[in-house]
C-alpha atoms as a PDB file:
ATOM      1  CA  UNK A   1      25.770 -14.415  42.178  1.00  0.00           C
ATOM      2  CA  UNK A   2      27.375 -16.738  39.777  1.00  0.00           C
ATOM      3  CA  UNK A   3      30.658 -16.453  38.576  1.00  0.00           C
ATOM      4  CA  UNK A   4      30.721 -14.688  34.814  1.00  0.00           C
ATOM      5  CA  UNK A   5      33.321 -15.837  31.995  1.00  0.00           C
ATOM      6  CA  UNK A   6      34.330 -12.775  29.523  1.00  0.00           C
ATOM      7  CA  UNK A   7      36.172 -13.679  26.334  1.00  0.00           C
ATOM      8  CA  UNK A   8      37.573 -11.269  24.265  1.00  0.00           C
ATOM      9  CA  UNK A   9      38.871 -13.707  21.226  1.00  0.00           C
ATOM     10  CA  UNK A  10      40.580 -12.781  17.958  1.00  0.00           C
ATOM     11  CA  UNK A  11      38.954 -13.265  14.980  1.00  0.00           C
ATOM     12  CA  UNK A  12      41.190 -16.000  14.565  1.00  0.00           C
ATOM     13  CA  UNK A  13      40.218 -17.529  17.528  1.00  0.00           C
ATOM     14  CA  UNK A  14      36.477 -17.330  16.852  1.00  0.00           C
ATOM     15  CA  UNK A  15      36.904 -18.554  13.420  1.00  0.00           C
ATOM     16  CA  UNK A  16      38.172 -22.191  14.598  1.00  0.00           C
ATOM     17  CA  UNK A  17      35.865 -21.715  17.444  1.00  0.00           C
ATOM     18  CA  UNK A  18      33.024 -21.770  15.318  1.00  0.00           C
ATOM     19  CA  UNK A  19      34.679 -24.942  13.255  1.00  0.00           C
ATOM     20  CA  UNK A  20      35.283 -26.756  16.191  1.00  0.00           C
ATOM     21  CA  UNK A  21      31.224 -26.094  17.642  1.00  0.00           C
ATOM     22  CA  UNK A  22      29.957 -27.631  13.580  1.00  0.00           C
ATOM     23  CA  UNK A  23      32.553 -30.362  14.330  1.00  0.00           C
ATOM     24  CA  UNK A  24      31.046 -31.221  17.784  1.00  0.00           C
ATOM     25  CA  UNK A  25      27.486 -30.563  16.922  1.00  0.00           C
ATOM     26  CA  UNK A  26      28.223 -33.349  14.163  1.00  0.00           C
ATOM     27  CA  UNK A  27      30.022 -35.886  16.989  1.00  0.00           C
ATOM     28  CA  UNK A  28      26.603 -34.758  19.156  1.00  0.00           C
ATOM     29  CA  UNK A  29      23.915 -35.817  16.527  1.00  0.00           C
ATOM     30  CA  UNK A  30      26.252 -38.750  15.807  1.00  0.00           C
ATOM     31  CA  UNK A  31      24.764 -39.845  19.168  1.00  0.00           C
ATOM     32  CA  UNK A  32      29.004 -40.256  19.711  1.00  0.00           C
ATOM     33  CA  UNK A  33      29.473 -37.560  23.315  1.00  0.00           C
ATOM     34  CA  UNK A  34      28.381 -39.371  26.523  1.00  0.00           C
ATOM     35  CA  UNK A  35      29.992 -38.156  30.190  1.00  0.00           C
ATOM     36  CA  UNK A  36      32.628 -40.264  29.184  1.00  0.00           C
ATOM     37  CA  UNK A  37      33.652 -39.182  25.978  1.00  0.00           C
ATOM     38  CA  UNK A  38      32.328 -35.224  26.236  1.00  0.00           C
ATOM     39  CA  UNK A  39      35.449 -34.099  27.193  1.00  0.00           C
ATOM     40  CA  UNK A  40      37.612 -35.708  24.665  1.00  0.00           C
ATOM     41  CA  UNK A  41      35.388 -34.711  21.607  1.00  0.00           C
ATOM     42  CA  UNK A  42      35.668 -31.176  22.630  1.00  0.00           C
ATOM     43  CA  UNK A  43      39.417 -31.683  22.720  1.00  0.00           C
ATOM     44  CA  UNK A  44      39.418 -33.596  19.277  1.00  0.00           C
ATOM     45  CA  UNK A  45      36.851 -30.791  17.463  1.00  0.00           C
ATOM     46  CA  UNK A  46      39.210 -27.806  18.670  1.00  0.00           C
ATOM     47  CA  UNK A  47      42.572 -30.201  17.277  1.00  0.00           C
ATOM     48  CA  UNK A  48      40.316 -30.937  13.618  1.00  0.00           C
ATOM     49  CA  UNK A  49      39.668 -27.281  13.574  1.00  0.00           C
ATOM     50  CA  UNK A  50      43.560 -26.285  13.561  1.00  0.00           C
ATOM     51  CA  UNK A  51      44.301 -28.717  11.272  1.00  0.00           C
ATOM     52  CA  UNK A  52      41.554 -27.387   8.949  1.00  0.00           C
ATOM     53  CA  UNK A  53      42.673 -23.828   9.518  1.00  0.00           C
ATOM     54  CA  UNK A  54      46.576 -24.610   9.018  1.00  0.00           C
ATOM     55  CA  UNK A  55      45.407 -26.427   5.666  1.00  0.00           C
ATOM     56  CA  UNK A  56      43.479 -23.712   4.724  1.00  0.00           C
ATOM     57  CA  UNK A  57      46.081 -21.098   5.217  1.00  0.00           C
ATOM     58  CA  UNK A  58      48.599 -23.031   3.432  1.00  0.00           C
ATOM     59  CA  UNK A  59      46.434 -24.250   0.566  1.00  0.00           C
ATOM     60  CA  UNK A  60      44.221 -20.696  -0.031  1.00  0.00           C
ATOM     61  CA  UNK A  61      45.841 -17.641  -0.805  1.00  0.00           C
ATOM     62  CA  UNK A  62      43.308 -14.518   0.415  1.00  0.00           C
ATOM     63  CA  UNK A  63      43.073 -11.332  -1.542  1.00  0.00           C
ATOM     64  CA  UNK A  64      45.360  -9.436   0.996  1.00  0.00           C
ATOM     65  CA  UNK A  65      48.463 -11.846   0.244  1.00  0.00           C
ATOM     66  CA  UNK A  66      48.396 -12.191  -3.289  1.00  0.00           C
ATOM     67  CA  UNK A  67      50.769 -10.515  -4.974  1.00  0.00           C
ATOM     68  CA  UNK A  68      50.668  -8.391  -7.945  1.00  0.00           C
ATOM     69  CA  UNK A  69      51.538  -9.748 -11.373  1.00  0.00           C
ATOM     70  CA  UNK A  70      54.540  -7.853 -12.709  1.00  0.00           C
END
């Protein structure tokens, strides 16, 4: 029997997960992932998805931090 992977990821986690998979889908119909380069581009989608998120985070404020006007 093959060997199974279980994840059990944040939400976090599955958030940039899911950025990083549009990113890559986007290098894939780019024609830009070969053997050569597969590897890489997942690397580089997963890095561009942190960086999104960090922006995000700093830029947005969600409901749960704002603070109420005095």
């Amino acid at each position: 029997m093959d060997e199974q992977d279980f994840f059990r990821l944040q939400h976090s986690e599955t958030s940039i997960a899911l950025i990083a998979a549009q990113i890559l889908s986007a290098f894939i119909s780019s024609g830009k992932i070969t053997g050569q380069t597969e590897e890489a581009l997942v690397d580089k989608s997963l890095s561009l998805a942190i960086s999104i998120a960090r922006k995000a985070e700093d830029w947005i404020e969600s409901d749960s931090e704002k603070t109420k006007p005095k």
